[in-house]
N, C-alpha and C. Protein backbone atom coordinates (compact mmCIF):
# COMPACT_ATOMS: atom_id res chain seq x y z
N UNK A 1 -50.96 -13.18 -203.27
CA UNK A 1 -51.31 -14.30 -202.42
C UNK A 1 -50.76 -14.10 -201.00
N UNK A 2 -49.57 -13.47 -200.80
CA UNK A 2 -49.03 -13.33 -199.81
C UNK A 2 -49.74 -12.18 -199.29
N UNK A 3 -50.02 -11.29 -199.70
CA UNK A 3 -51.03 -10.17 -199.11
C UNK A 3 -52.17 -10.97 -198.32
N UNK A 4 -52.59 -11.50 -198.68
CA UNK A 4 -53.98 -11.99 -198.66
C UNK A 4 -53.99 -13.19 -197.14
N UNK A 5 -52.82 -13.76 -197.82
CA UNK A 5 -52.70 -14.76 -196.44
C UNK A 5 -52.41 -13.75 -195.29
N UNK A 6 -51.57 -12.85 -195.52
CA UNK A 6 -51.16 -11.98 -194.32
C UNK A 6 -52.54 -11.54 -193.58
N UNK A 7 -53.62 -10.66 -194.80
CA UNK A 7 -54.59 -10.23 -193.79
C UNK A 7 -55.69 -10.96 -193.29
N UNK A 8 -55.19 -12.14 -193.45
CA UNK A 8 -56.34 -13.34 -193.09
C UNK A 8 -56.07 -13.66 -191.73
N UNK A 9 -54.55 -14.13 -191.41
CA UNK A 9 -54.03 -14.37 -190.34
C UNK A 9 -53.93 -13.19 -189.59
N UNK A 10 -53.60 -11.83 -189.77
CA UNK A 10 -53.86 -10.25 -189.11
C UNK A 10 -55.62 -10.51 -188.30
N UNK A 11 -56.39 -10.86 -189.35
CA UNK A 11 -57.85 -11.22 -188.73
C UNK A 11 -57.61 -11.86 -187.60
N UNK A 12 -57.10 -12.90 -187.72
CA UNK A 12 -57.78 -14.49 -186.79
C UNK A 12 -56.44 -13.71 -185.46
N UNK A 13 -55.84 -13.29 -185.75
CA UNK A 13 -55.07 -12.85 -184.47
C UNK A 13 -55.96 -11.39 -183.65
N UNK A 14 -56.30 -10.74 -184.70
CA UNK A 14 -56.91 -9.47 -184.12
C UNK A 14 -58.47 -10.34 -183.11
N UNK A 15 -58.89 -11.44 -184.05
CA UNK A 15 -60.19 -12.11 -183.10
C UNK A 15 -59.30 -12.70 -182.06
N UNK A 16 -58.47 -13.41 -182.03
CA UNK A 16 -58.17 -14.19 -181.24
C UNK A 16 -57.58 -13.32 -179.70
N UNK A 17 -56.88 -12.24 -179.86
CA UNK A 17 -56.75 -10.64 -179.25
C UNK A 17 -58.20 -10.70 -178.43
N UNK A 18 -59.20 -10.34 -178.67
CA UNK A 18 -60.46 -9.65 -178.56
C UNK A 18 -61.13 -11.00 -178.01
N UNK A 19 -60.81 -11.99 -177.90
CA UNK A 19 -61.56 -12.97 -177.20
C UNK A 19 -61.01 -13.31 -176.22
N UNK A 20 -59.87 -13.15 -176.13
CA UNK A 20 -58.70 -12.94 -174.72
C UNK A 20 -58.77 -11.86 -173.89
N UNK A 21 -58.93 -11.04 -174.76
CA UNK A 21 -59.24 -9.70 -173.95
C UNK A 21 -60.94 -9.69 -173.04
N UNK A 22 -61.75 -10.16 -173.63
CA UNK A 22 -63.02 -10.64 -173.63
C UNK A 22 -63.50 -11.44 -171.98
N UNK A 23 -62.60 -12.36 -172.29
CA UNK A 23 -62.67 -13.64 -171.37
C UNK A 23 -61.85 -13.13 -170.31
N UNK A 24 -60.82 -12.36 -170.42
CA UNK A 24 -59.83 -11.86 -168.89
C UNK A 24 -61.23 -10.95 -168.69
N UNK A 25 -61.38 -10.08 -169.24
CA UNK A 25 -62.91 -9.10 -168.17
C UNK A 25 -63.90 -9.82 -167.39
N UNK A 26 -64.42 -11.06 -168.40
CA UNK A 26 -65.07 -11.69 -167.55
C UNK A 26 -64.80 -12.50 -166.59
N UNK A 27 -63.51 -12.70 -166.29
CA UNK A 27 -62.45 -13.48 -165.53
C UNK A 27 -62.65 -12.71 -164.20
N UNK A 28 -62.37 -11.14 -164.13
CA UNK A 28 -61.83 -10.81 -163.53
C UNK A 28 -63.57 -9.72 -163.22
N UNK A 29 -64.57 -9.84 -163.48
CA UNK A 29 -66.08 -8.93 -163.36
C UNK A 29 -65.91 -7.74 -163.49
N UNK A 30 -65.02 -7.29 -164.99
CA UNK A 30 -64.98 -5.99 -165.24
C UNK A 30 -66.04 -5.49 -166.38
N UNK A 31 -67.03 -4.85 -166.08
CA UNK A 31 -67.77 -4.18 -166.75
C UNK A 31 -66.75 -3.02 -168.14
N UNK A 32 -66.24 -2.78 -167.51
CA UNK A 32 -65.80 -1.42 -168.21
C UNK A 32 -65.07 -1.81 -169.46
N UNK A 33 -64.05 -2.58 -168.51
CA UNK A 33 -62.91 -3.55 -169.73
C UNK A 33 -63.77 -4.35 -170.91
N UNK A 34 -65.04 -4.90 -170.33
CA UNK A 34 -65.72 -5.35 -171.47
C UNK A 34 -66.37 -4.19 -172.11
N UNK A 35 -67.02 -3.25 -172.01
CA UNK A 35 -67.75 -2.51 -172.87
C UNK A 35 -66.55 -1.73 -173.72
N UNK A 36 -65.60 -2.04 -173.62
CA UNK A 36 -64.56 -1.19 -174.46
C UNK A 36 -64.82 -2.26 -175.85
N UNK A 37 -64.88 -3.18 -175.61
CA UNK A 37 -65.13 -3.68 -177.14
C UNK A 37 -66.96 -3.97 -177.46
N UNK A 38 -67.75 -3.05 -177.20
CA UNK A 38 -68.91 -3.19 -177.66
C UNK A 38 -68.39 -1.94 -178.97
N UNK A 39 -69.90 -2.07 -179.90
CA UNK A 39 -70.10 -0.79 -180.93
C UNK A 39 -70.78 -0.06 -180.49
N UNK A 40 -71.50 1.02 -180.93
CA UNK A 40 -72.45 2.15 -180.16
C UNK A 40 -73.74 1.51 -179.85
N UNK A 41 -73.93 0.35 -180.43
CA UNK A 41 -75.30 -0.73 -179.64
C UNK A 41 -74.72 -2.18 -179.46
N UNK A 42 -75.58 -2.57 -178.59
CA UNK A 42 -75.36 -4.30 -178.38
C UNK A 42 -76.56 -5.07 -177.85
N UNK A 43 -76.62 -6.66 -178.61
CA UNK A 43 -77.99 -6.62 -178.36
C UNK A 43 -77.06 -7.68 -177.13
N UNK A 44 -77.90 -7.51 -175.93
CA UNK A 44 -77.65 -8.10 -174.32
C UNK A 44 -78.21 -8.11 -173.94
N UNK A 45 -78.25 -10.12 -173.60
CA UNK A 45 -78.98 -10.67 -172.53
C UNK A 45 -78.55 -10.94 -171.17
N UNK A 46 -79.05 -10.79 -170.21
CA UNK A 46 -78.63 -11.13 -169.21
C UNK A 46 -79.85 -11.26 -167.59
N UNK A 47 -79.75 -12.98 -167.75
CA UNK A 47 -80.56 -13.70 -167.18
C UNK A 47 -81.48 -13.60 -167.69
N UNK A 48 -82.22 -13.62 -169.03
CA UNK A 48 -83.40 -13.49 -169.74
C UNK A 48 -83.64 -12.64 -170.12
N UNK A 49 -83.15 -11.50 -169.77
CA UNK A 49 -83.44 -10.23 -170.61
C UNK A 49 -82.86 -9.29 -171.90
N UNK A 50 -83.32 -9.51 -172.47
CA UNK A 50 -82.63 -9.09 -173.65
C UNK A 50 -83.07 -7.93 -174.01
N UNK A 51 -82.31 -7.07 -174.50
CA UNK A 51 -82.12 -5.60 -174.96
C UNK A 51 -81.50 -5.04 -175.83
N UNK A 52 -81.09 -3.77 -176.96
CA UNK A 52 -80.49 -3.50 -177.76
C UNK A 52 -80.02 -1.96 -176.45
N UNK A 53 -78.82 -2.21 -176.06
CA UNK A 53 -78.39 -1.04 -175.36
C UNK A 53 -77.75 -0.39 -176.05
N UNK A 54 -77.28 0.95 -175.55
CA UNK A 54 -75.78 1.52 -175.81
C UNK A 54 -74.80 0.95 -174.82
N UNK A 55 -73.72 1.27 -175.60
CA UNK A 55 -72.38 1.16 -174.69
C UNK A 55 -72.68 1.50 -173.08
N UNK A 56 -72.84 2.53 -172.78
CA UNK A 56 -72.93 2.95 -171.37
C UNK A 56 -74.22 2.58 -170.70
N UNK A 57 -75.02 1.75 -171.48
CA UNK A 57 -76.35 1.45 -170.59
C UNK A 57 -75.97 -0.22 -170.72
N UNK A 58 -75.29 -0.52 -171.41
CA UNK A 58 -75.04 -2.33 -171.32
C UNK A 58 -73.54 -2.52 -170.15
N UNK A 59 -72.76 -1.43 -170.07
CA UNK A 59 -71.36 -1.63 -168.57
C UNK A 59 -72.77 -1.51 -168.18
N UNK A 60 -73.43 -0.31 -167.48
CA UNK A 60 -74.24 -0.34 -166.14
C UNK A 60 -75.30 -1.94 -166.07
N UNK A 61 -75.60 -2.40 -166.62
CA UNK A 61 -76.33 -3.04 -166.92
C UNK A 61 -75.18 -5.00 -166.40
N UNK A 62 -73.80 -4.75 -166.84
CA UNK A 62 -72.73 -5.56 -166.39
C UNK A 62 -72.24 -5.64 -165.54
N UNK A 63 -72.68 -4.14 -164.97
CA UNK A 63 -71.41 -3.57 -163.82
C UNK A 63 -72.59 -4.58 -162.51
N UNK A 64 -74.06 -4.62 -162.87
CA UNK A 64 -75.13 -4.93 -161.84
C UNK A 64 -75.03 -6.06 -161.82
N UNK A 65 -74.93 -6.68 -162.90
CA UNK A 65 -74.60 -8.32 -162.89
C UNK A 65 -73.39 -9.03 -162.44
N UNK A 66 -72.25 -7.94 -162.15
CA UNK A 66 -71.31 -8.56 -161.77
C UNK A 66 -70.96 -8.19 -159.91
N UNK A 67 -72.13 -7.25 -159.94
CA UNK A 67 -72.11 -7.08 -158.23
C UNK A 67 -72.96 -8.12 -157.79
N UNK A 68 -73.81 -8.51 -158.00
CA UNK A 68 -74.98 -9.56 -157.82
C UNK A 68 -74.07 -10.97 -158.26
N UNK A 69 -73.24 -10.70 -158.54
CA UNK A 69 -73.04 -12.54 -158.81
C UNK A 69 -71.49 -12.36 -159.37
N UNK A 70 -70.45 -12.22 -158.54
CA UNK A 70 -68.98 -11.65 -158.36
C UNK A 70 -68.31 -13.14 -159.14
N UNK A 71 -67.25 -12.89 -159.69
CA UNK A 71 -66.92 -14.21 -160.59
C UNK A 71 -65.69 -14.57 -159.84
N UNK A 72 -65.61 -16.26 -159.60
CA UNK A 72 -65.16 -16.84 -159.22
C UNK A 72 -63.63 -17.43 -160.32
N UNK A 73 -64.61 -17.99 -161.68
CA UNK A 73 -63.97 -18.29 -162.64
C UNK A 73 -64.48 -18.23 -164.28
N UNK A 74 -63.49 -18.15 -165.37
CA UNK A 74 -64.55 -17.75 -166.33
C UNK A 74 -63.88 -18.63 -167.26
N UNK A 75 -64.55 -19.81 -168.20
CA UNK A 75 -63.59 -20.78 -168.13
C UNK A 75 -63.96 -20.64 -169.99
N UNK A 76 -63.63 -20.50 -171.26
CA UNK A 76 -63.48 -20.26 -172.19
C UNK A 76 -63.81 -21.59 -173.16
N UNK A 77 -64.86 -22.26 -173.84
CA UNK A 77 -64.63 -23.62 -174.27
C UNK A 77 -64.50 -23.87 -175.49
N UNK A 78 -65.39 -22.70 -176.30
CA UNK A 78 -65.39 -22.63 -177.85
C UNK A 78 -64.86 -21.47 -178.21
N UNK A 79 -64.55 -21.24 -179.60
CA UNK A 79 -64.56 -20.07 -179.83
C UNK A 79 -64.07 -20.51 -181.24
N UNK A 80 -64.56 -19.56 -182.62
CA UNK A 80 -63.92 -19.64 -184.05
C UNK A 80 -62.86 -19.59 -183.95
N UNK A 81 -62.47 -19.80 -184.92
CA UNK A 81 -60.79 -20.13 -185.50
C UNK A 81 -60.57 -19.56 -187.24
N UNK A 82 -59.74 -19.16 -187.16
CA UNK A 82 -59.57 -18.43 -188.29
C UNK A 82 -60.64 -17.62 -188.81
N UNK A 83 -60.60 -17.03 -190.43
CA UNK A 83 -61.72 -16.26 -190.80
C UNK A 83 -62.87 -16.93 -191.17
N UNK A 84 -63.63 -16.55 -190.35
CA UNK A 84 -65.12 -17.10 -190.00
C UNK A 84 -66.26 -16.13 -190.40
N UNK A 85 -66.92 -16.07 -190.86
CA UNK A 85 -68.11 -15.16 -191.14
C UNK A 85 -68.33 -14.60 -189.97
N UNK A 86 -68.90 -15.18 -188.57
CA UNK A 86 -69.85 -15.22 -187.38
C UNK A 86 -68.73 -15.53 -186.39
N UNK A 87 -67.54 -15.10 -185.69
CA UNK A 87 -66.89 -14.86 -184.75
C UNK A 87 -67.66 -15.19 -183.41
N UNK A 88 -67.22 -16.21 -182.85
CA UNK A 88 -67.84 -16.16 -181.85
C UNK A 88 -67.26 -16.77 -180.82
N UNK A 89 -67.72 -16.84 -179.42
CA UNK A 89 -66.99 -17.91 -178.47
C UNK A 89 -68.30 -18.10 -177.37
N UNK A 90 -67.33 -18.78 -176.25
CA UNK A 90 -68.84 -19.68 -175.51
C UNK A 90 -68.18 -20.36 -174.18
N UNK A 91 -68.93 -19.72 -173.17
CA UNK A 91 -67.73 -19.95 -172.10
C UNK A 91 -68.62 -19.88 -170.82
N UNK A 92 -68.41 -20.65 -169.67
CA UNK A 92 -69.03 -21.00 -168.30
C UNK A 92 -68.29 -19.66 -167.30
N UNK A 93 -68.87 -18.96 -166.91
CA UNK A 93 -69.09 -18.15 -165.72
C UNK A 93 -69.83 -18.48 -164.50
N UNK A 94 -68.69 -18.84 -163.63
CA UNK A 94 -68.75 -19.54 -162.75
C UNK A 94 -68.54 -17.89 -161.24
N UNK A 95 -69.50 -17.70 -160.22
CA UNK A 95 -69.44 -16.56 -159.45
C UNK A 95 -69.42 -17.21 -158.35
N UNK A 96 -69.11 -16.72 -157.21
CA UNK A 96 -68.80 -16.89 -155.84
C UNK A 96 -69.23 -17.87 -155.10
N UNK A 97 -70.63 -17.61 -155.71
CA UNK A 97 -72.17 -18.70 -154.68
C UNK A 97 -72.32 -19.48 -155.51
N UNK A 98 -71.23 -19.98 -156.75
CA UNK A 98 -71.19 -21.68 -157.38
C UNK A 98 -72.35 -21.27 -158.33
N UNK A 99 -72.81 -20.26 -158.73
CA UNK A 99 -73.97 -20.49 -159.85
C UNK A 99 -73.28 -20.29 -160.91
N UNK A 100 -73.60 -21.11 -162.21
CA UNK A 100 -72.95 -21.38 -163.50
C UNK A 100 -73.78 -20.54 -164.47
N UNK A 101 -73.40 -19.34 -164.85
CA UNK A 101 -73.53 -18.97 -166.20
C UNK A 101 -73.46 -19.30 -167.58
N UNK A 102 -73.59 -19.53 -168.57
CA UNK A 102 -73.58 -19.55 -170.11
C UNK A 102 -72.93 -18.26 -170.88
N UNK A 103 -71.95 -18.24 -171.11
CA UNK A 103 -71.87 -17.12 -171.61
C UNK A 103 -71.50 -17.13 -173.33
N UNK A 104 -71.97 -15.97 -173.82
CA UNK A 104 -71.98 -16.30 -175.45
C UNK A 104 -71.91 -14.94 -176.09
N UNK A 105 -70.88 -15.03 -177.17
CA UNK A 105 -70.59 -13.98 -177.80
C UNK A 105 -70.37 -14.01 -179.45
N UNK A 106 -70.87 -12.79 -180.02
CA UNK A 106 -70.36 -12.51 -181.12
C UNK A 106 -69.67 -11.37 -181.60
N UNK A 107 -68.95 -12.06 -182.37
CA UNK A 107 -68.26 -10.39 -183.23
C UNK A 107 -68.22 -10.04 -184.64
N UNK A 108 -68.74 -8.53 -184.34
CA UNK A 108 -68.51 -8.07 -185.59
C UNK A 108 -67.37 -7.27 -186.10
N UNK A 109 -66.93 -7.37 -187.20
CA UNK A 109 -65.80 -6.73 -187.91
C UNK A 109 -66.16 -5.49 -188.51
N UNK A 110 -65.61 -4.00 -188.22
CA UNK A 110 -66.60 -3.36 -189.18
C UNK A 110 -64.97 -2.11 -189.44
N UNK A 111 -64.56 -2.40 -190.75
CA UNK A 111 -62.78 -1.62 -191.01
C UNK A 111 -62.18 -2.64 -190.44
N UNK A 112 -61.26 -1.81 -189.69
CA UNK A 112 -60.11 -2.47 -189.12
C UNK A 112 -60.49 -3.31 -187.43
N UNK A 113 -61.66 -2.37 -187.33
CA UNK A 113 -61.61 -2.99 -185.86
C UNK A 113 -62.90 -4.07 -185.68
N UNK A 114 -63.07 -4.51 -184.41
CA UNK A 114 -63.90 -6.06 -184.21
C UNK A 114 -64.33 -5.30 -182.79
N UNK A 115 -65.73 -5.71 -182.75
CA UNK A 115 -66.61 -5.49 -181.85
C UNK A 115 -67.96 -6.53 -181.54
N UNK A 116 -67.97 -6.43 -180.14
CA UNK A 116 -68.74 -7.29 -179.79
C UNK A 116 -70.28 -6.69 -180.13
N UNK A 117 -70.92 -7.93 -180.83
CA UNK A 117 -72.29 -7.66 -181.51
C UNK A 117 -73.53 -7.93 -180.46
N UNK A 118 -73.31 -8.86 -180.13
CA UNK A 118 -74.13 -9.50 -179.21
C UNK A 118 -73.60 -10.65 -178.07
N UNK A 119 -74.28 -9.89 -176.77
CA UNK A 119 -73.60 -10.84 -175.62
C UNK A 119 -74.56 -11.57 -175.07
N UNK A 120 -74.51 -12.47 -174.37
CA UNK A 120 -75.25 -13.71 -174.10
C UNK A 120 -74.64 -14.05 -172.39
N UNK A 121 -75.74 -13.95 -171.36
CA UNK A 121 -75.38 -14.20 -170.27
C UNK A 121 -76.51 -15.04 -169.54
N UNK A 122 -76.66 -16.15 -169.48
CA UNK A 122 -77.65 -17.04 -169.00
C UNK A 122 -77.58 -18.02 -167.63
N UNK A 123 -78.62 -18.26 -166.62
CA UNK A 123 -78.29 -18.66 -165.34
C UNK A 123 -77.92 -20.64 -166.77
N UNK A 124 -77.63 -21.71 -165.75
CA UNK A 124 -77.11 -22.81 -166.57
C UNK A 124 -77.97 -23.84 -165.75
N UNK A 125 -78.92 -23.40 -164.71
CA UNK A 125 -79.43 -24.32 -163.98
C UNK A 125 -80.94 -24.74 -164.30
């Protein structure tokens, strides 16, 4: 039992890690820092477009969205809690020229490590 509780709470800290880590990139319009937690695909939208990239075609693809619309603030509102099937969080990206983003994420668990499955980047107006 004690095993068990341990790797439950090991989970919800390793998500809770990875959504912090998550939300400072987008805090701060780092492409790179975020694609470190993608898997070798991700399905990403951004401003309507949705795609199944790789890693290095979804940063370039972040790195453009975050020159075009530089972040001001990235403000975090939801996000799971403990072990959850569907990991996720949900947070306002707010850029220079006051336009409000949607931002939305999931994660997948796959071994030991957690990766972002699908990202979600939408204008809010």
């Amino acid at each position: 039992m004690k095993l068990i509780l341990a790797c439950i709470f090991s989970f919800g800290l390793h998500l809770s890690d990875i959504t912090g880590e998550v939300a400072s990139a987008l805090r701060q319009g780092n492409a790179r820092d975020l694609a470190k937690h993608f898997g070798n695909t991700i399905d990403l939208t951004v401003s309507g477009k949705q795609e199944m990239y790789s890693r290095a075609q979804a940063e370039q693809v972040l790195r453009g969205f975050f020159l075009k619309n530089p972040p001001r603030s990235f403000i975090l509102k939801s996000k799971s809690t403990g072990n959850t099937a569907t990991p996720y969080g949900i947070g306002t990206y707010t850029s220079t020229a006051a336009q409000h983003f949607r931002v939305y994420f999931l994660i997948k668990k796959i071994g030991n490590q957690s990766f972002i499955q699908q990202l979600s980047i939408e204008n809010e107006s």
